[in-house]
Protein backbone atom coordinates (compact mmCIF):
# COMPACT_ATOMS: atom_id res chain seq x y z
CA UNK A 1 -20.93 76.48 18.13
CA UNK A 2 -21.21 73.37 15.91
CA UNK A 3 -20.33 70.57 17.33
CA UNK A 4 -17.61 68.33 14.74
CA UNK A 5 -19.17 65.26 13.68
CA UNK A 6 -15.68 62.65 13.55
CA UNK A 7 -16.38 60.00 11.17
CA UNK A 8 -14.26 57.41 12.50
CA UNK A 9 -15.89 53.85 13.17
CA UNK A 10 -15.09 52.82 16.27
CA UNK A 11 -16.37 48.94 15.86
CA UNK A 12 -14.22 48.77 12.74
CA UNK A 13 -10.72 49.96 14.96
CA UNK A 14 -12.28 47.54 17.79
CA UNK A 15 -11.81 44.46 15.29
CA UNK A 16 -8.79 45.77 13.74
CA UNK A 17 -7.07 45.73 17.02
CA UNK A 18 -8.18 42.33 18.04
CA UNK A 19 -7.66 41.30 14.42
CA UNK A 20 -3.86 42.78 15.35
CA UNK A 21 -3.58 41.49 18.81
CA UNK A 22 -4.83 37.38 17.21
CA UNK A 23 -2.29 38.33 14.69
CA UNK A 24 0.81 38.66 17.25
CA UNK A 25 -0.16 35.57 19.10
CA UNK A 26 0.15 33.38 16.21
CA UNK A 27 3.21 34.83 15.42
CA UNK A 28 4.64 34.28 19.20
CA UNK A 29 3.27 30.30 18.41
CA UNK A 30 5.54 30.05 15.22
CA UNK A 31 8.52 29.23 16.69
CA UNK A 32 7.57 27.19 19.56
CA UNK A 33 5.83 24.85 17.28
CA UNK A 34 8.63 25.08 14.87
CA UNK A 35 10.97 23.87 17.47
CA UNK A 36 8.57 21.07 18.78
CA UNK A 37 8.17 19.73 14.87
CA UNK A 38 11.96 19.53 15.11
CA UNK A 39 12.11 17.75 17.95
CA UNK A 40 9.69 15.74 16.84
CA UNK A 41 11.81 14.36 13.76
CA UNK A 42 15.15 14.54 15.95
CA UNK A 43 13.00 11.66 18.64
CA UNK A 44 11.93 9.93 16.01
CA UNK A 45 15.46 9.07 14.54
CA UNK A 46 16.68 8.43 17.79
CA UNK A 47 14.21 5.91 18.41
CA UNK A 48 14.82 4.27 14.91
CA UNK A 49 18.89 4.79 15.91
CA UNK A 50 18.05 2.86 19.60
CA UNK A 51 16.35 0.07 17.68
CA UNK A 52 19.24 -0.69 15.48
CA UNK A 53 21.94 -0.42 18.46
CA UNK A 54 19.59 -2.82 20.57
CA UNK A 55 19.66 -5.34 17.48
CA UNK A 56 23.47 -4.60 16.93
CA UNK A 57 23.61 -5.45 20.63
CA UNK A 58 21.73 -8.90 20.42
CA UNK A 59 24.03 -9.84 17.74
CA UNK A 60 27.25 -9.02 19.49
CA UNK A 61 25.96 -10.84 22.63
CA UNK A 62 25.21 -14.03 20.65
CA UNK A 63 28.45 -13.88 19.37
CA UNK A 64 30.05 -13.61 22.56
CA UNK A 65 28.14 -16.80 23.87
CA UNK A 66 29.39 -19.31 21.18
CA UNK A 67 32.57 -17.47 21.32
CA UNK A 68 32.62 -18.98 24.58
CA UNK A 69 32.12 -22.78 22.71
CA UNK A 70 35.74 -24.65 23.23
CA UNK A 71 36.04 -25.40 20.07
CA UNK A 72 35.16 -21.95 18.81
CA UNK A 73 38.70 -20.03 19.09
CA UNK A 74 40.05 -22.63 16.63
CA UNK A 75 37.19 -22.52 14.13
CA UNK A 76 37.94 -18.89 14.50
CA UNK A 77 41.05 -19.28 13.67
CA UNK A 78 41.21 -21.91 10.81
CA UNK A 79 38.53 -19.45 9.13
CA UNK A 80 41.47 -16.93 9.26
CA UNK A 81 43.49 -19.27 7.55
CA UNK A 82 45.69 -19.88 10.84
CA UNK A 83 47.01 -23.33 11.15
CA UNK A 84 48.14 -25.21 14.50
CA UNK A 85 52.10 -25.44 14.78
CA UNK A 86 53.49 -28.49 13.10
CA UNK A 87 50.65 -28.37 10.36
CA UNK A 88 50.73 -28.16 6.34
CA UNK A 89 48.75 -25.36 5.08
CA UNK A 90 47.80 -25.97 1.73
CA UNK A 91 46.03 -23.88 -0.84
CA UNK A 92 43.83 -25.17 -3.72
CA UNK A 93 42.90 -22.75 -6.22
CA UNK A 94 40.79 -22.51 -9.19
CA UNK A 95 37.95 -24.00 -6.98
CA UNK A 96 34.38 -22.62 -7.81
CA UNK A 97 32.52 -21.48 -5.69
């Protein structure tokens, strides 16, 4: 009997499959490192946000303290164009300014 000679090349199916196999790996990495880019972005404009609340915060705690001045409630006040009771409020216009 003759013996049949296959002519498959068993180094070339070898790389193929670890060619496959590398393949599939990176594909399983995709979305893992797809998420993680997006969370990268999403931290990094939460930072910037933080920063602009803290500065937000330093004003509005300034303003509280000379809030606090006596005489700051009636500056307050007379910038509203309130005037004590008994007074003349008068209006000049054409003024420039």
């Amino acid at each position: 009997m003759h013996a049949r000679r296959t002519n498959i090349r068993w180094d070339r199916v070898g790389r193929l499959a670890l060619l496959g196999t590398l393949v599939v790996i990176l594909l399983l990495y995709l979305s893992p490192a797809k998420h993680w880019l997006q969370q990268s972005s999403t931290a990094g404009a939460q930072r910037k946000e933080l920063q602009e609340l803290a500065r937000e915060n330093g004003q509005l705690k300034r303003r509280v303290h000379d809030l606090r001045d006596p005489g700051a409630l009636e500056r307050e006040a007379r910038r509203l164009g309130m005037v004590r009771q008994g007074e003349r409020a008068y209006v000049i216009e054409g003024l420039p300014r």
